[in-house]
Protein backbone atom coordinates (compact mmCIF):
# COMPACT_ATOMS: atom_id res chain seq x y z
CA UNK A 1 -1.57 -16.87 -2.19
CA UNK A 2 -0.09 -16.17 -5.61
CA UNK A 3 1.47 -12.77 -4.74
CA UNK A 4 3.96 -12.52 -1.95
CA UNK A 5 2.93 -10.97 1.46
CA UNK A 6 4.98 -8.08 0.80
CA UNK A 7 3.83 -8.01 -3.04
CA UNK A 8 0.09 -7.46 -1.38
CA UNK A 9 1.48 -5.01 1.19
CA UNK A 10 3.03 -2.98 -1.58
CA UNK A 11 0.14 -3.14 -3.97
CA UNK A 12 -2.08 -1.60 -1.05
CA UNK A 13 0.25 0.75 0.11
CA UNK A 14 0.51 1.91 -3.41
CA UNK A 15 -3.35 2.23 -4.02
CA UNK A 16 -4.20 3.89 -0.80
CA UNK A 17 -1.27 6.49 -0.86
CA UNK A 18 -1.55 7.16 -4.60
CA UNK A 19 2.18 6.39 -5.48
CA UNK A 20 3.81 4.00 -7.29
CA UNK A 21 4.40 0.62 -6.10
CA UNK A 22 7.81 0.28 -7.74
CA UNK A 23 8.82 3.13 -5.32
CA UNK A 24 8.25 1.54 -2.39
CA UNK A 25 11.74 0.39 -0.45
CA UNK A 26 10.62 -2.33 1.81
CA UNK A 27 12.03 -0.68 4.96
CA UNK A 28 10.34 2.58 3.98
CA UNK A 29 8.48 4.43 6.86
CA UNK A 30 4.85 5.21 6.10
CA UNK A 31 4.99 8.83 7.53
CA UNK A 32 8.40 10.38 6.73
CA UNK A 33 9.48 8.06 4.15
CA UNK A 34 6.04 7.65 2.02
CA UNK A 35 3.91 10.81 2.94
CA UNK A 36 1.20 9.03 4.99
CA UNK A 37 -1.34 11.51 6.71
CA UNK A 38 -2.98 10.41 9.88
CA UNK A 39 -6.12 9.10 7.95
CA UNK A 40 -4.26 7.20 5.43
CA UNK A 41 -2.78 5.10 8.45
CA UNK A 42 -6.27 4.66 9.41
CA UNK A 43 -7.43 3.80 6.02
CA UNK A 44 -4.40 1.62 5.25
CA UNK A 45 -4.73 -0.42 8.80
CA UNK A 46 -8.16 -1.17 6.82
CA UNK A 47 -7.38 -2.26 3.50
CA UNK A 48 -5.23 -4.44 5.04
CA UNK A 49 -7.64 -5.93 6.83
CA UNK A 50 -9.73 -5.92 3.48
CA UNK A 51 -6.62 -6.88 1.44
CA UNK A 52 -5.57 -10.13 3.62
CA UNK A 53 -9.18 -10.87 5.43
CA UNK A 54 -7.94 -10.48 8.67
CA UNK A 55 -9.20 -8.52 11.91
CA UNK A 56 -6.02 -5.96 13.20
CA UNK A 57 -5.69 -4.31 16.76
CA UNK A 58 -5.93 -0.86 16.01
CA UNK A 59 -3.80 0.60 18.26
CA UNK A 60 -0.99 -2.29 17.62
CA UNK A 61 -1.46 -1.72 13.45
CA UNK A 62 -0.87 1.87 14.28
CA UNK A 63 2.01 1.18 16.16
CA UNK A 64 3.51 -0.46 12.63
CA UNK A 65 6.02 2.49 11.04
CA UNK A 66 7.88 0.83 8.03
CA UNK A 67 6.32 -1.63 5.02
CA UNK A 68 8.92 -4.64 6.49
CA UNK A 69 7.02 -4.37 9.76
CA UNK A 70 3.29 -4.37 8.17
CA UNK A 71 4.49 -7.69 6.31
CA UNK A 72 5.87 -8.93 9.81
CA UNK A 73 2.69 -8.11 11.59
CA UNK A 74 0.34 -8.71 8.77
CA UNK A 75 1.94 -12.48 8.05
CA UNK A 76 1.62 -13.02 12.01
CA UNK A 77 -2.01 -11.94 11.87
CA UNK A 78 -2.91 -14.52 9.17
CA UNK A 79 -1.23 -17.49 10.77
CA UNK A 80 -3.30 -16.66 13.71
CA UNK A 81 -6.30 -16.12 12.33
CA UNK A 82 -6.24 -18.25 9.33
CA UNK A 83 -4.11 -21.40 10.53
């Protein structure tokens, strides 16, 4: 990977919640920090999945609040699934 886990994180969280990626801290909270609706969390949990070709519990993706923990749980998922 050329980009950074957190580079990738950013760059989707950026695209999917139509801000800019330079204004995202990386212990900012999706909901109260970054403006996420209910369906964005939905549709972010899946361009993650897109974004990193990985398969994510729902429910525990949900669970993720801040961009640090996506990276966290997204970086776990990938050395599972991807060796």
């Amino acid at each position: 990977m050329s980009d950074s886990v957190l580079d990738r994180v950013k760059r989707v969280v950026a695209e999917t919640l139509e801000i800019d990626a330079g204004s995202i801290d990386d212990a900012a909270r999706f909901v109260e920090d970054l403006g996420a609706q209910s369906i964005q969390s939905v549709e972010l949990v899946a361009a993650f999945e897109e974004e990193f070709d990985i398969d994510m519990d729902d429910d525990e993706a949900l669970a993720v609040k801040t961009v640090d923990g996506a990276v966290e749980f997204i970086a776990a998922a990938v050395e599972k699934q991807h060796g």
